[in-house]
Protein backbone atom coordinates (compact mmCIF):
# COMPACT_ATOMS: atom_id res chain seq x y z
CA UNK A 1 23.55 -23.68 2.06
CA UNK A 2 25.41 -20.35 2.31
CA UNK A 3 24.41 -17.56 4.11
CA UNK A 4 22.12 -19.17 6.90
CA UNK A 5 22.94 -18.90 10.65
CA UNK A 6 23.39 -22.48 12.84
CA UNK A 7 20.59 -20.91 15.23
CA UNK A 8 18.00 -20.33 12.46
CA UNK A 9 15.01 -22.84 11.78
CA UNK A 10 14.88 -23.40 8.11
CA UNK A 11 12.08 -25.71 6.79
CA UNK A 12 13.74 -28.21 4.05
CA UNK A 13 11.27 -27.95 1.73
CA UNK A 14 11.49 -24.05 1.44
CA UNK A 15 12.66 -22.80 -1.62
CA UNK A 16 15.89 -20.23 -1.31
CA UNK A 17 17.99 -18.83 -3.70
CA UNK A 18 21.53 -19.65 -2.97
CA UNK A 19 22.74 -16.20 -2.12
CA UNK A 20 19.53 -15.56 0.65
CA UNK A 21 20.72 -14.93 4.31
CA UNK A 22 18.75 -15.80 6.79
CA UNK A 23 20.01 -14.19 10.16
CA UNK A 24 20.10 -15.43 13.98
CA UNK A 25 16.94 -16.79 15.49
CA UNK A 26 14.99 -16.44 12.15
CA UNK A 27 12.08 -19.24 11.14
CA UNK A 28 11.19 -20.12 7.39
CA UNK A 29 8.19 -22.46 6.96
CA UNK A 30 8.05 -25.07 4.46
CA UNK A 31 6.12 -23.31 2.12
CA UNK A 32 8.07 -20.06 2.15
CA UNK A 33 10.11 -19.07 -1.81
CA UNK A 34 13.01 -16.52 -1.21
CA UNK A 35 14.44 -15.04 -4.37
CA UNK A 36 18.18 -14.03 -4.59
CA UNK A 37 19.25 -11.44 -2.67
CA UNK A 38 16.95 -11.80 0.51
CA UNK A 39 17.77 -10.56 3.59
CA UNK A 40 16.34 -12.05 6.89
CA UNK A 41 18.60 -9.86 9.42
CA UNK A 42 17.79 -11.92 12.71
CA UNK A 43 14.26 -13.13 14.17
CA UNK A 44 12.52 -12.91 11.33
CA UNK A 45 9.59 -15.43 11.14
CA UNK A 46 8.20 -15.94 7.95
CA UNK A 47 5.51 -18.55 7.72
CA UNK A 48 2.52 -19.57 5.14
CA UNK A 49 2.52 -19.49 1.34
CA UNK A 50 4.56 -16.79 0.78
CA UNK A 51 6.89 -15.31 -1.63
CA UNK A 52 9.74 -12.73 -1.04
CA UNK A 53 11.18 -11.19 -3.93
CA UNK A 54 15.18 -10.39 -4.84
CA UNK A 55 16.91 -8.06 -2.67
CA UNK A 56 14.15 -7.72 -0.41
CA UNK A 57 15.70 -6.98 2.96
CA UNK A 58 13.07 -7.92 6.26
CA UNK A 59 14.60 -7.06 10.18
CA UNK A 60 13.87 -8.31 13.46
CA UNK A 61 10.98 -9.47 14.57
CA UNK A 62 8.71 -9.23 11.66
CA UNK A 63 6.23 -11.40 11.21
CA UNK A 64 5.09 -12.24 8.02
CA UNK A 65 2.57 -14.65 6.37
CA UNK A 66 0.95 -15.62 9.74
CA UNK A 67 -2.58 -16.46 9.11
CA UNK A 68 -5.02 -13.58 8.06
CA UNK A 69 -6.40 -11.51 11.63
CA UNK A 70 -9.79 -12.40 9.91
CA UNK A 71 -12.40 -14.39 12.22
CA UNK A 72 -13.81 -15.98 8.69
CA UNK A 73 -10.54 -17.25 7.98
CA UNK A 74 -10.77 -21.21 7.93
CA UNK A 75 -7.24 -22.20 6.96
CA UNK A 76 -7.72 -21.61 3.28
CA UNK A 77 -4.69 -21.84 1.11
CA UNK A 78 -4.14 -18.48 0.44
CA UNK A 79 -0.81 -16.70 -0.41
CA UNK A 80 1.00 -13.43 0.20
CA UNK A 81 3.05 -12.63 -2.56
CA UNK A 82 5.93 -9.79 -1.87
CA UNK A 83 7.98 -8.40 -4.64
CA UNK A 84 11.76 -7.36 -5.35
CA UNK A 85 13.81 -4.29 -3.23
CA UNK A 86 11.57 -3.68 -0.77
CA UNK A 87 12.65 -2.76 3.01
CA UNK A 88 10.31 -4.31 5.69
CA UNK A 89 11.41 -2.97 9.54
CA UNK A 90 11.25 -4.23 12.71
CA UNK A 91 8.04 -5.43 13.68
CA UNK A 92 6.02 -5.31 10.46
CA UNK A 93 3.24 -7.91 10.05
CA UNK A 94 1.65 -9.32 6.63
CA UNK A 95 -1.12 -11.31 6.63
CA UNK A 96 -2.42 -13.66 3.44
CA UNK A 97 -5.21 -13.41 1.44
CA UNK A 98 -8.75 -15.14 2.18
CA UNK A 99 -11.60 -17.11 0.39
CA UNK A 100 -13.78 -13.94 0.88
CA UNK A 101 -11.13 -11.37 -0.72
CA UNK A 102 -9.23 -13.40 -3.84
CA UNK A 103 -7.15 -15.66 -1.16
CA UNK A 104 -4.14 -12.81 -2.21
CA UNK A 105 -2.29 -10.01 -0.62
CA UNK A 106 0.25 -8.57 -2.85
CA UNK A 107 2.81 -6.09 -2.02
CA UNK A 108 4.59 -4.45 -5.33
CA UNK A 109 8.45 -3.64 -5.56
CA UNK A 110 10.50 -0.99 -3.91
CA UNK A 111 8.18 -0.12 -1.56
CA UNK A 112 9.39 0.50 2.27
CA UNK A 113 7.59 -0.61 5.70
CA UNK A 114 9.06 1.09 9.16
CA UNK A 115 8.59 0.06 12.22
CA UNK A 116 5.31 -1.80 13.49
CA UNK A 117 3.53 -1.14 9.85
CA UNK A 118 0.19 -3.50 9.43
CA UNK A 119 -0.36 -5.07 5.80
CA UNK A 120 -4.35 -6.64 6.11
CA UNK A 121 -5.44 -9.52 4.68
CA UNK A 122 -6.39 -9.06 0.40
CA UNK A 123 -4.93 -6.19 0.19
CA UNK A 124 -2.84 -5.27 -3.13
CA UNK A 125 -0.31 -2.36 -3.08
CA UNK A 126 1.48 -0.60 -5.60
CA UNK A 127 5.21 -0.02 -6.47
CA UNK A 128 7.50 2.56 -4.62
CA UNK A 129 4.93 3.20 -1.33
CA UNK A 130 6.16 4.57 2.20
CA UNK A 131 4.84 2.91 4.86
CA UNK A 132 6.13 5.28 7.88
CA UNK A 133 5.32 3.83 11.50
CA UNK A 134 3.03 2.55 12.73
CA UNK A 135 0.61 2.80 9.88
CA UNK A 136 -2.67 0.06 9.63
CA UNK A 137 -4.06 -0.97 6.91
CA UNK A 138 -6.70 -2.49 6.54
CA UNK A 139 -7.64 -6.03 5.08
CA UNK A 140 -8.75 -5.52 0.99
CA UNK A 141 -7.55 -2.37 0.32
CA UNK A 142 -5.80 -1.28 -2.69
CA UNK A 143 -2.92 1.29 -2.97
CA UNK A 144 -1.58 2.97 -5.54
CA UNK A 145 1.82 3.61 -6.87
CA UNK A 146 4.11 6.34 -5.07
CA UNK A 147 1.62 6.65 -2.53
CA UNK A 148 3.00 7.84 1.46
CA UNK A 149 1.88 7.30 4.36
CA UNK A 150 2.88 9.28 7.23
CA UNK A 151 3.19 7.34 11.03
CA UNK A 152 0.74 6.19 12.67
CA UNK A 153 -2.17 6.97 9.87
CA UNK A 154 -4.67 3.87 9.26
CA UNK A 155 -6.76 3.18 6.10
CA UNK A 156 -10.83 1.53 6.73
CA UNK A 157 -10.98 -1.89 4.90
CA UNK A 158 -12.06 -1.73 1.46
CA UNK A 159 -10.36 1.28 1.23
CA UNK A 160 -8.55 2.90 -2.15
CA UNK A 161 -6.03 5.53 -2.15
CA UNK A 162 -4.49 6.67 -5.76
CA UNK A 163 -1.27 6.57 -6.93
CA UNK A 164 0.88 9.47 -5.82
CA UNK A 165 -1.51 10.28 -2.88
CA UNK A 166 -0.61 11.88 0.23
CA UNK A 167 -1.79 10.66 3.88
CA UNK A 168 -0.72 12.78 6.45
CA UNK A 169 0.11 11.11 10.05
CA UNK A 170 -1.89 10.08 12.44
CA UNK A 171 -4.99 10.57 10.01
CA UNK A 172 -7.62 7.97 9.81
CA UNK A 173 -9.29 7.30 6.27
CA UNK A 174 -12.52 5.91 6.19
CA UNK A 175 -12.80 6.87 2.34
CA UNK A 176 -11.31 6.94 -0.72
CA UNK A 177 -8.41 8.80 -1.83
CA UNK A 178 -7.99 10.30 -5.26
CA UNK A 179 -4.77 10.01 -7.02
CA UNK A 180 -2.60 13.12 -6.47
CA UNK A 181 -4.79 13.77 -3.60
CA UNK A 182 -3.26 15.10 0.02
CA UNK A 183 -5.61 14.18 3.12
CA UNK A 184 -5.41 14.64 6.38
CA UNK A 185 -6.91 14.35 10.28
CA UNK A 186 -9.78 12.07 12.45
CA UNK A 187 -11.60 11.48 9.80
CA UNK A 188 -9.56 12.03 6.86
CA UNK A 189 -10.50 15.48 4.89
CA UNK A 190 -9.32 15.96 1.33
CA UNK A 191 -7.08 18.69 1.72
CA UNK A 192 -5.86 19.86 -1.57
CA UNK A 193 -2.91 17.42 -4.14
CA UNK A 194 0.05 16.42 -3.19
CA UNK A 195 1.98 19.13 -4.69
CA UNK A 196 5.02 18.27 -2.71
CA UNK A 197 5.11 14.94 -4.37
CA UNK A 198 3.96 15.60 -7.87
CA UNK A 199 6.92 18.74 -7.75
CA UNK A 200 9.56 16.18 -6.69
CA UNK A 201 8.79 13.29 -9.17
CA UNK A 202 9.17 15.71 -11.88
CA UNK A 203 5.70 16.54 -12.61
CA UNK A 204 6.10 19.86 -15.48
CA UNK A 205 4.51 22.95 -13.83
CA UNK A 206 1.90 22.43 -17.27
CA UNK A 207 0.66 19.15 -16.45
CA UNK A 208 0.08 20.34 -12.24
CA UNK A 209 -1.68 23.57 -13.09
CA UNK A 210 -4.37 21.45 -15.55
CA UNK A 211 -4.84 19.41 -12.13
CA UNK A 212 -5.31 22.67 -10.05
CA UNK A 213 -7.99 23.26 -12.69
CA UNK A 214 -9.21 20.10 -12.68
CA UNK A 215 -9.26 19.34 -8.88
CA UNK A 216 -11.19 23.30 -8.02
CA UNK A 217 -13.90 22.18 -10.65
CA UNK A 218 -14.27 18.44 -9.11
CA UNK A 219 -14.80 19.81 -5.88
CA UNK A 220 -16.26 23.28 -6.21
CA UNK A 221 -19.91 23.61 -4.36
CA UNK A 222 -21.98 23.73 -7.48
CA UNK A 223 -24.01 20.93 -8.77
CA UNK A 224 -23.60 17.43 -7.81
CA UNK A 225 -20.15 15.43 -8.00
CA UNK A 226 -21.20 12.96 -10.92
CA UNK A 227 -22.16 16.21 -13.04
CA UNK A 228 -18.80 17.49 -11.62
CA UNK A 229 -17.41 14.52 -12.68
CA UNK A 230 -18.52 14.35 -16.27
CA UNK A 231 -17.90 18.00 -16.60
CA UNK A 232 -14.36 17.52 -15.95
CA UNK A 233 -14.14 14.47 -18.26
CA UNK A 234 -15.20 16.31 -21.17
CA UNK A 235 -12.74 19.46 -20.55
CA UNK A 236 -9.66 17.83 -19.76
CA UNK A 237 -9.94 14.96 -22.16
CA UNK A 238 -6.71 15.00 -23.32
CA UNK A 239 -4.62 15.64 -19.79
CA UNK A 240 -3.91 11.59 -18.60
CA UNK A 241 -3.46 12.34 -15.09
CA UNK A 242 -6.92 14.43 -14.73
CA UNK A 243 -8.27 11.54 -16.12
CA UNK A 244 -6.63 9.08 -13.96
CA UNK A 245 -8.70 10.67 -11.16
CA UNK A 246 -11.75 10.78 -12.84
CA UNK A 247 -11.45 7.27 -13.95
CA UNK A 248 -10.95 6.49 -10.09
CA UNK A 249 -14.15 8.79 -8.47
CA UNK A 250 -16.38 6.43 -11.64
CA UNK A 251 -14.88 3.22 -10.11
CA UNK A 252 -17.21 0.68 -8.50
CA UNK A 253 -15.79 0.83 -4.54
CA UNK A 254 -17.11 -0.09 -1.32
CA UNK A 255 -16.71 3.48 0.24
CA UNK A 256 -17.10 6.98 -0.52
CA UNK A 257 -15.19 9.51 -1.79
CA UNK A 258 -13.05 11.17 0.88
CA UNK A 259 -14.09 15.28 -0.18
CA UNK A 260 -13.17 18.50 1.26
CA UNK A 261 -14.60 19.77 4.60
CA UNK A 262 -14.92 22.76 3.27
CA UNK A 263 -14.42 24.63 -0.40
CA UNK A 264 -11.02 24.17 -0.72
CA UNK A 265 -8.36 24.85 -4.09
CA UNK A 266 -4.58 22.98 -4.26
């Protein structure tokens, strides 16, 4: 098979495109898929039932499909299922699913993982998120699409952040994140939208000033969040993206929403 260097290990019965290269020193187990395009650049273990999508490029010494870092874990079949163009660095590990989380972790396309990022077990992320170094996430959390993270900032398990959300480094989240929504620090404090983001993905000025409105209403000091909540709703019915956020504070979740520390507008 083309593409595979005499000094890597790779199991017969994986399945790999004919156009994959797999680098020096890499190991594929026998229950790995690579899709065309794959990159393994050199010492590269990949192991489990996993699944790496086209073009997907992974570098040294990441680690990926090891069994879940979950003491429940009792050698389940579970999978970890990667998809297409996504850039995993050095030292990034991805654990499978388990029995007690839908025996999945899925990781969307696009998406980019620097150096020493942690993917938990059950966890299901989005298309085109930033993992910058050193970030830890949790094992059945769920990301959104377009959502950053900034190095070294970790996400509790069972945690949600929205698409297009904002987590500045070195934060730690121990509650939800809205979509749009910027937090930051130890613990995490909503700190406003992600107007950086939203401005650069082409967000019209009309549609981030209804969120402005939206997002001062939400988290204003009067009344109680579900009135808030259903307040909002009703006045801003017809902008998608305010609704996208209410639709996510309504959401059955294992944590809290992460709110202001103090009365704060975007």
């Amino acid at each position: 098979m083309n593409g595979i260097h005499p000094t890597a290990i790779v199991d017969r019965k994986a399945q790999i495109a004919s156009d994959v290269t797999v680098g020096p020193y890499c190991v594929v187990g026998p229950n790995v898929t690579l899709a065309e395009g794959v990159v393994l650049h050199s010492h590269v273990v990949i192991e489990g039932r996993t699944s790496i999508g086209a073009r997907t490029q992974i570098y040294s010494f990441a680690s990926i499909g090891h069994p879940p870092q979950d003491l429940k874990y009792k050698g389940e079949p579970s999978t970890l299922e990667i998809g297409t163009d996504n850039l995993i660095r050095e030292h990034v590990t991805m654990n499978p699913g388990t029995e007690g989380g839908g025996m999945l972790t899925r990781v969307g396309n696009h998406c980019a993982f620097l150096a020493s990022a942690h993917v938990g077990h059950d966890s299901i992320i989005g298309d085109h998120v930033v993992f910058s170094n050193n970030v830890m996430l949790a094992g059945h959390c769920k990301i959104g699409d377009f959502v950053i993270f900034g190095g070294g900032a970790a996400l509790h398990q069972f945690g949600r952040v929205g698409k297009h959300a904002f987590v500045g480094g070195m934060s730690a989240v121990e509650n939800d994140v809205i979509p749009y929504g910027l937090v930051v620090g130890n613990r995490a404090n909503l700190m406003g939208l992600n107007l950086v983001g939203l401005k650069r993905r082409g967000f019209s000025r009309e549609k981030i000033q209804a969120m402005r409105e939206a997002y001062t209403f939400l988290f204003s000091e009067s009344g109680t969040l579900r009135g808030r909540v259903e307040n909002v709703a009703e006045r801003f019915a017809d902008q998608p993206e305010v609704m996208e956020i209410v639709d996510f504070i309504r959401a059955e979740s294992d944590r809290a929403i992460c709110m202001p520390r103090h009365d704060r507008t975007a």
